[in-house]
Protein backbone atom coordinates (compact mmCIF):
# COMPACT_ATOMS: atom_id res chain seq x y z
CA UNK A 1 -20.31 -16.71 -8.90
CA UNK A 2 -23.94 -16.06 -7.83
CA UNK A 3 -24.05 -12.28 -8.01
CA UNK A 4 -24.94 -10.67 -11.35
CA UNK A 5 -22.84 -8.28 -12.49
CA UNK A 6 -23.10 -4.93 -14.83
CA UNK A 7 -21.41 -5.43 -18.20
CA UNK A 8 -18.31 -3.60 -17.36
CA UNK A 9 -17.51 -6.17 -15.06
CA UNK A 10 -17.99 -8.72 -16.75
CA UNK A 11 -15.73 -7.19 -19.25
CA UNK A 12 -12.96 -7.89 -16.54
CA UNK A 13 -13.74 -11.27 -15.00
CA UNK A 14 -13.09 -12.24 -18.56
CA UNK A 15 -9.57 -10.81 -19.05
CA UNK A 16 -7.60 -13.21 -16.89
CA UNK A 17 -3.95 -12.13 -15.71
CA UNK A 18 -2.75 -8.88 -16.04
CA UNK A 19 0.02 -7.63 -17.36
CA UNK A 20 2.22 -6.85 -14.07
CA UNK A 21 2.55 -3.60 -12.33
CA UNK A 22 3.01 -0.94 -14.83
CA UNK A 23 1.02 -1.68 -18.21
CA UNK A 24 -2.02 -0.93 -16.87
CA UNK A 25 -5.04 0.01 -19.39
CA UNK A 26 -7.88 2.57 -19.59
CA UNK A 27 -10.27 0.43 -17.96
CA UNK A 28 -12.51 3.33 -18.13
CA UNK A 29 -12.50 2.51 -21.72
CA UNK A 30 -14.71 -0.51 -20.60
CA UNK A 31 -17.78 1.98 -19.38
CA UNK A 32 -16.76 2.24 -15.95
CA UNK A 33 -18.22 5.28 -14.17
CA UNK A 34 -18.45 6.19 -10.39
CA UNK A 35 -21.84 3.74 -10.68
CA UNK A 36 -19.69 0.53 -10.39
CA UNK A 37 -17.46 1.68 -7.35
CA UNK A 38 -20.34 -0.27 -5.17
CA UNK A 39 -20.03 -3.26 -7.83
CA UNK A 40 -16.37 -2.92 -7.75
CA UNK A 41 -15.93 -3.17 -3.79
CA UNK A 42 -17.85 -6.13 -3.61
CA UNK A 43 -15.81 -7.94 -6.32
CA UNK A 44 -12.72 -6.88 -4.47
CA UNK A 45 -14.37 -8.05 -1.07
CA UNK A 46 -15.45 -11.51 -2.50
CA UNK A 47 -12.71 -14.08 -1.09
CA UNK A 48 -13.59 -16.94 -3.86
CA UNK A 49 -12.02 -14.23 -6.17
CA UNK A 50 -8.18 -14.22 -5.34
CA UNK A 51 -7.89 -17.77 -3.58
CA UNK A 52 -8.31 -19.81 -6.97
CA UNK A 53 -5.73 -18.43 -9.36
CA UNK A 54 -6.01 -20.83 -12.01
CA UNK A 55 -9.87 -19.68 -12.52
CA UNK A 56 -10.21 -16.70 -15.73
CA UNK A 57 -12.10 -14.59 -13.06
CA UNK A 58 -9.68 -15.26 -10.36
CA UNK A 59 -7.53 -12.18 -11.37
CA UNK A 60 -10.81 -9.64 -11.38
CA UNK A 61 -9.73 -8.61 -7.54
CA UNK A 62 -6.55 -6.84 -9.69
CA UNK A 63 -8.35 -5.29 -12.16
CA UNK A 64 -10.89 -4.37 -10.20
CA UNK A 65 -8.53 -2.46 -7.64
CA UNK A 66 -7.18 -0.95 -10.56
CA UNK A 67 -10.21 0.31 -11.38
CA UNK A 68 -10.91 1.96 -8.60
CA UNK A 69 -7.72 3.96 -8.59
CA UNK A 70 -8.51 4.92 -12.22
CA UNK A 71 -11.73 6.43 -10.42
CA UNK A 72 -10.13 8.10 -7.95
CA UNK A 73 -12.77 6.39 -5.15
CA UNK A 74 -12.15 7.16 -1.64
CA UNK A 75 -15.27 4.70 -0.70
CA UNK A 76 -12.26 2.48 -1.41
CA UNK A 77 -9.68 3.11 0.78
CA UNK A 78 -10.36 0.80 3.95
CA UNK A 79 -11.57 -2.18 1.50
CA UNK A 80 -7.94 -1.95 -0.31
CA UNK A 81 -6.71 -2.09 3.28
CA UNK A 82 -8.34 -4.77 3.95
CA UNK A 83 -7.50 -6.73 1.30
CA UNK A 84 -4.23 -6.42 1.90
CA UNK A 85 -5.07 -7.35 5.33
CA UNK A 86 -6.18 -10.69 4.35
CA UNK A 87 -3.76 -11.55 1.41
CA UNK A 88 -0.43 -11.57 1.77
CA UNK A 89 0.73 -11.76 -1.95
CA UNK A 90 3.44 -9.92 -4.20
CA UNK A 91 0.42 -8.48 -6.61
CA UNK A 92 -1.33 -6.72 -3.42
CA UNK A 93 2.13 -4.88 -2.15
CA UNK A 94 3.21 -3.78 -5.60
CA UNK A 95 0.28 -2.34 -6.77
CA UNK A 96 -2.26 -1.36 -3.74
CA UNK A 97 -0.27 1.72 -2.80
CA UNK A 98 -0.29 2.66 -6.03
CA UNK A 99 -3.84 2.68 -6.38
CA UNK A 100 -4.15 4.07 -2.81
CA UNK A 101 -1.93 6.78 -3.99
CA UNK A 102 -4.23 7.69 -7.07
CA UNK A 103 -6.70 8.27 -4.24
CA UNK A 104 -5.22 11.51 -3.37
CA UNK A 105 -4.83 13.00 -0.12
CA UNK A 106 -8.11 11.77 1.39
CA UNK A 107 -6.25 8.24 2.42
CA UNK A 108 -3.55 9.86 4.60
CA UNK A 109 -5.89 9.69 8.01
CA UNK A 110 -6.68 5.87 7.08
CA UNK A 111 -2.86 5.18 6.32
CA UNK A 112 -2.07 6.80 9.66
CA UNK A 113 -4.57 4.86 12.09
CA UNK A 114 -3.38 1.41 10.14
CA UNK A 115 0.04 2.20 10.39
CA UNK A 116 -0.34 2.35 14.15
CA UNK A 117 -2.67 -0.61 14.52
CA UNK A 118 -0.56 -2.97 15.69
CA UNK A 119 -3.67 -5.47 15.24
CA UNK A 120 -3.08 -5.24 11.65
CA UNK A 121 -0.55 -7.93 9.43
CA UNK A 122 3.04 -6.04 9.32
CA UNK A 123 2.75 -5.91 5.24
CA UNK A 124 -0.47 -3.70 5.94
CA UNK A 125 1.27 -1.31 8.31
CA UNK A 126 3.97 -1.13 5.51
CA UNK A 127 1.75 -0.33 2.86
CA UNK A 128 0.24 2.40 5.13
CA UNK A 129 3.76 4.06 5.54
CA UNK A 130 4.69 3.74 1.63
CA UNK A 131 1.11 5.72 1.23
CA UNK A 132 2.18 7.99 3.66
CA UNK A 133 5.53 8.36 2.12
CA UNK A 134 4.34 8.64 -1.13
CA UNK A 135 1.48 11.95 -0.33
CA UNK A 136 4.09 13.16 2.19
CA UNK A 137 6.54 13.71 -1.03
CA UNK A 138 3.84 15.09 -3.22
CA UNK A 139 1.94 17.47 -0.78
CA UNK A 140 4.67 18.63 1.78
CA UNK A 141 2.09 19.93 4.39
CA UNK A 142 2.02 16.18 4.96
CA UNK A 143 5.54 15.44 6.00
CA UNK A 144 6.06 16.74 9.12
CA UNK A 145 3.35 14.33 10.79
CA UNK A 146 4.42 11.50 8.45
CA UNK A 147 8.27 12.24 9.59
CA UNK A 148 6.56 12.11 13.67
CA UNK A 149 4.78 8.77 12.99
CA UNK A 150 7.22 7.08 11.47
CA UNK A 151 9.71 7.81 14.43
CA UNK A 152 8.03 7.13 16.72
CA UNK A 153 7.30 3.31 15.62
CA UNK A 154 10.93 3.15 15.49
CA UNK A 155 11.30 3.85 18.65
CA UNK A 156 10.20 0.55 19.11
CA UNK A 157 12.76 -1.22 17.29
CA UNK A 158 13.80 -3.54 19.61
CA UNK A 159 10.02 -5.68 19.36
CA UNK A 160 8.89 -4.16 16.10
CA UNK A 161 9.57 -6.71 13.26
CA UNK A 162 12.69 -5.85 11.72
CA UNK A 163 11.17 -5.33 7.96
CA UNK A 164 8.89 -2.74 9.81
CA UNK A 165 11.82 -1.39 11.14
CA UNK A 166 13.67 -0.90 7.62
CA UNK A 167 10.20 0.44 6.01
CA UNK A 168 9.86 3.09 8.53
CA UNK A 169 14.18 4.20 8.05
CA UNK A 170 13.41 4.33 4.30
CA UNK A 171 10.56 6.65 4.76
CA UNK A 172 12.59 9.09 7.57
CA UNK A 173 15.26 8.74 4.52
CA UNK A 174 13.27 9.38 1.70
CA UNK A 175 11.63 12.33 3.42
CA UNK A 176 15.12 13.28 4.15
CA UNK A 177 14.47 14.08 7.55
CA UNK A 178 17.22 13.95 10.30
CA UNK A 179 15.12 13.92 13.50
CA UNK A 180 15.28 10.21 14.71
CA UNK A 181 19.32 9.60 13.53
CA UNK A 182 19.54 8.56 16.75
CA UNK A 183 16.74 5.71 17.16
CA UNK A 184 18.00 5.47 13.47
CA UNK A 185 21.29 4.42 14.29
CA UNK A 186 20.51 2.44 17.31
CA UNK A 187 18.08 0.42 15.32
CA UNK A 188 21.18 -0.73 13.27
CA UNK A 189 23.50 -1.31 16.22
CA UNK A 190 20.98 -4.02 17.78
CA UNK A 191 20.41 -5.22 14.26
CA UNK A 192 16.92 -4.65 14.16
CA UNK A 193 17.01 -3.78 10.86
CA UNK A 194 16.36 -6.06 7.32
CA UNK A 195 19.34 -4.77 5.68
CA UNK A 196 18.06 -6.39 2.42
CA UNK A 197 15.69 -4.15 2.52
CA UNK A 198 17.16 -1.45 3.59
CA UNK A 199 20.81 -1.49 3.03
CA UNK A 200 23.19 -0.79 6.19
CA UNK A 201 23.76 2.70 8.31
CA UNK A 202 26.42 4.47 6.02
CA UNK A 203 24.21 3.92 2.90
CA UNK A 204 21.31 5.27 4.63
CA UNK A 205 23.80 8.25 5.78
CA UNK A 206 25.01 8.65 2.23
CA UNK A 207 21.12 8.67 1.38
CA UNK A 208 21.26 11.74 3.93
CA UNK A 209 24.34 13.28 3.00
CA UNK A 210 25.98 13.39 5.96
């Protein structure tokens, strides 16, 4: 790579593959600070970073995302998006939302306007909704629009793809909201729904207790 970078990231391009998902350490251990977040951004935005997976430095993109959760920095949010935008990889769905999550409730008005940008790749939208999900659970004043959005993109079950579908039921369910049963249920009935994914009606009705 052409760009010089500061000696905490340097530290990183050197560490090669991660452990996966949840042994994640201190990186701010390394001398990160709220300095780097620029530095950190651009390493995340380079594409020669993630395409080449057999380089050492290939796997900074995931430390480097990691890092920027571990900083809590919002000037993050619509490059994580947009990474996932681009890549459509196991790493990126697993662990972006978590970072996105450490974020706070500052990404909730980016997850929203992705989620309903249709423009966007259907594993993007997803992530958006697991976000939403995720802050919805944590700061309740949250749910009611998350329970709205999410309902009404199921309304369009019928041309929505049908892991879409399944992502928005599981976050009605986990928010344990009854509102849409009945796009809920219809969903099902025209099999519109990744069952895989999601399991079938009764389980998501035992989810509900009814």
């Amino acid at each position: 790579m052409s760009m010089t970078y500061s000696k905490p990231i340097q530290k990183i391009l050197k560490l090669g593959e991660p452990d996966y998902l949840d042994n994640w350490p201190d990186y701010l251990e390394y001398g990160f600070n709220k300095t780097h977040i620029p530095e950190l951004i651009q390493l995340l935005s380079s594409n020669d970073l993630w395409s080449y997976k057999d380089d050492e430095d290939a796997w900074a993109g995931v430390h480097a995302w990691r890092v920027l959760g571990q900083l809590k920095a919002e000037e993050a949010i619509e490059p994580l998006f947009n990474f996932i935008h681009r890549n459509n990889d196991e790493w990126s769905h697993s662990e972006i939302p978590r970072v996105l999550g450490m974020l706070g409730p500052s990404v909730f008005e980016t997850s929203k306007v992705v989620l309903k940008d249709s423009s966007k790749t259907v594993w993007t939208r997803i992530v958006a909704a697991e976000v939403m999900t995720n802050i919805a659970q944590s700061h309740p004043e949250y749910r009611k629009d998350s329970i709205h959005i999410f309902g009404e993109e199921l309304k369009n079950y019928k041309t929505n793809d049908i892991t879409f579908n399944s992502f928005m039921i599981s976050g009605l369910v986990n928010l344990q909201s009854y509102d849409y049963l009945k796009e809920m249920k219809e969903a099902f009935d025209a099999r519109c729904v990744d069952e895989m994914t999601m399991g079938n009606w009764e389980d998501v009705q035992d989810e509900l207790g009814l």
